[in-house]
Protein backbone atom coordinates (compact mmCIF):
# COMPACT_ATOMS: atom_id res chain seq x y z
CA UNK A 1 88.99 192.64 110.26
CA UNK A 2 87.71 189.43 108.62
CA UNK A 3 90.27 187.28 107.34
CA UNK A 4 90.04 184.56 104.34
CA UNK A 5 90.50 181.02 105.05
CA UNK A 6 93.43 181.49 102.29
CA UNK A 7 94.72 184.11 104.49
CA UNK A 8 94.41 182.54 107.67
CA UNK A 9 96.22 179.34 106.07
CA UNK A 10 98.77 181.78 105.09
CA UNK A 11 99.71 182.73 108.51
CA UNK A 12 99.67 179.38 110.07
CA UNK A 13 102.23 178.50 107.75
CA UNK A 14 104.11 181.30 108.40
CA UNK A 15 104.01 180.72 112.26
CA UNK A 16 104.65 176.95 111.91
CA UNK A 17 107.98 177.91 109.87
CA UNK A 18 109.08 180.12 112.86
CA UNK A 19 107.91 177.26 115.39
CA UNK A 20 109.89 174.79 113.62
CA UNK A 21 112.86 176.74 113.59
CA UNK A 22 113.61 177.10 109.85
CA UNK A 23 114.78 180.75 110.07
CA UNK A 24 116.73 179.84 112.48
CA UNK A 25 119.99 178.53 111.29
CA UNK A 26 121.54 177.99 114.53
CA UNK A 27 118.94 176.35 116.06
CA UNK A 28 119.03 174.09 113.22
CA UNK A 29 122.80 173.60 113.86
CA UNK A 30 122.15 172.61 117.33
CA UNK A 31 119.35 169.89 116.23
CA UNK A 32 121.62 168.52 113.26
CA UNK A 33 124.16 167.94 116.02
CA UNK A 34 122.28 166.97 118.73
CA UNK A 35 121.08 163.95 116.04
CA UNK A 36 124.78 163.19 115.37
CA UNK A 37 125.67 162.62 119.02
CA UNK A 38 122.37 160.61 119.79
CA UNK A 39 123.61 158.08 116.53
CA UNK A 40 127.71 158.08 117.50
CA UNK A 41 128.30 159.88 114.50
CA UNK A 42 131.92 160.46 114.25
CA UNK A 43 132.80 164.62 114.62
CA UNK A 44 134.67 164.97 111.58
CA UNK A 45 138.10 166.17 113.56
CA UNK A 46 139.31 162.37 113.94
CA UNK A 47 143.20 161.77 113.47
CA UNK A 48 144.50 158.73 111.91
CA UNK A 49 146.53 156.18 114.19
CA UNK A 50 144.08 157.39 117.10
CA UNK A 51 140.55 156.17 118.99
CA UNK A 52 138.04 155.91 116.28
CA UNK A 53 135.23 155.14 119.60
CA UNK A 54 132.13 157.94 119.73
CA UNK A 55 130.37 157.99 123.04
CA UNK A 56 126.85 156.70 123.12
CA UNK A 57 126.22 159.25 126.32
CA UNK A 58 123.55 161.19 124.60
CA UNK A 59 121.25 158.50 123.16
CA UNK A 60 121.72 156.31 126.85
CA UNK A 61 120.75 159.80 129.12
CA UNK A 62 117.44 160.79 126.58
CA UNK A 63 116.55 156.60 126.46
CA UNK A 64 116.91 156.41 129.69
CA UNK A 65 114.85 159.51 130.91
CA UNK A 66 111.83 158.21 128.34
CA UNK A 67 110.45 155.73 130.54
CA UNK A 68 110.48 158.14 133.70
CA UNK A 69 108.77 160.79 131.62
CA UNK A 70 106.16 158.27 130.09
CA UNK A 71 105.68 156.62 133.76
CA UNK A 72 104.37 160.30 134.96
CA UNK A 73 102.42 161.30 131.62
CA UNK A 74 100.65 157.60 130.42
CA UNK A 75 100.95 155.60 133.70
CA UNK A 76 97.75 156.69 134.96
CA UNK A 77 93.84 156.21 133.74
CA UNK A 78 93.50 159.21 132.83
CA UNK A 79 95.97 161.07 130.77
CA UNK A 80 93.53 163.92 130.56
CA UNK A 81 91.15 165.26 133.45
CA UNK A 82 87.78 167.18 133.36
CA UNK A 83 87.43 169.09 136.30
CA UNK A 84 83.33 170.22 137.21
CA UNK A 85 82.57 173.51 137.80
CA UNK A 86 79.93 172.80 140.16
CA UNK A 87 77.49 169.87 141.26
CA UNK A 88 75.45 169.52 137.91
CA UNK A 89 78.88 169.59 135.93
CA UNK A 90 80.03 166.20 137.46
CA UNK A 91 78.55 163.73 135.39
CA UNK A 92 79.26 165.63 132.25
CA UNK A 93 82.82 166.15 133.28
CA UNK A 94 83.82 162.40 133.80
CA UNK A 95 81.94 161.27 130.95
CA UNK A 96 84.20 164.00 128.27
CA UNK A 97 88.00 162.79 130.42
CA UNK A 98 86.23 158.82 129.51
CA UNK A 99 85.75 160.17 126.38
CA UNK A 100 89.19 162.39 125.92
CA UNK A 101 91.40 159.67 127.31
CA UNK A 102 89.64 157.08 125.54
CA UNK A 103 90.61 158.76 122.21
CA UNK A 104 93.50 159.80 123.52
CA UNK A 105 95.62 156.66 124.21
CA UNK A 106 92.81 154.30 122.18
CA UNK A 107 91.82 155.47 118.82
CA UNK A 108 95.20 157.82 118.60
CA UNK A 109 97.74 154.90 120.22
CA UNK A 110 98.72 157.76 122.70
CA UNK A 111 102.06 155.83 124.45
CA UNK A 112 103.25 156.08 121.02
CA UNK A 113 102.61 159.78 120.40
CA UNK A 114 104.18 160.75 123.51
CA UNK A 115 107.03 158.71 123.53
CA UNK A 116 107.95 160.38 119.85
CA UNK A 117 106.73 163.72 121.61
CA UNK A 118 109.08 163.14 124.56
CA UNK A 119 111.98 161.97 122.24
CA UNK A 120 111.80 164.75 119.92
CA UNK A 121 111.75 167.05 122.78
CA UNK A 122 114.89 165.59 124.24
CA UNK A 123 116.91 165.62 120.77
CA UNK A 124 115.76 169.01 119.23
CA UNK A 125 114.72 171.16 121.93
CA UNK A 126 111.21 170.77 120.96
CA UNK A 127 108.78 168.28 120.10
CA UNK A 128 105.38 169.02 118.42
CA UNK A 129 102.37 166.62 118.54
């Protein structure tokens, strides 16, 4: 069955909605409160006359895993590796991972994109590039 390019837009919406979570009301939950601890928001259940102080655990543990995580992804030359099939594939193969990584971390400023991949990962459960 052939499907329209209206129709096939159609269901990449749809999919995207369910990747993102937005049917999901608890996972929502869990992301709207995984935010609030990672900015010290206060909980809501504070009394008066006592501590006022909201941890900043959250937001040190996920800024202080980034840098490990980006050291093992970006550290490297090559983000991305072609691997050759056989002998005639091996010129081919490191000229597209030149190519890949060049407009991987060049022309798309790929530290960027994965630290915001990483950090949306560690916050939300997910993180989508």
């Amino acid at each position: 069955m052939k499907l329209s390019d209206s129709e096939i837009l159609y269901r990449i919406v749809q999919e995207e909605q369910i990747a993102y979570g937005i049917n999901d009301s608890a996972l929502s939950d869990d992301r709207a409160q995984a935010i609030d601890y990672y900015l010290g928001e206060p909980f809501g259940n504070e009394a008066e006359g006592r501590s006022q102080v909201m941890s900043m655990d959250v937001q040190d543990t996920i800024e202080s895993a980034l840098p490990q995580l980006l050291k093992v992804f970006v550290s490297g030359d090559k983000v991305v590796e072609f691997s050759p099939k056989n002998k005639e594939d091996v010129e081919a193969a490191d000229q597209e991972t030149d190519y890949i990584n060049h407009v991987v971390m060049e022309k798309n400023e790929g530290y960027k994109v994965f630290y915001v991949w990483f950090k949306d990962a560690l916050m939300s459960k997910n993180g989508y590039v």
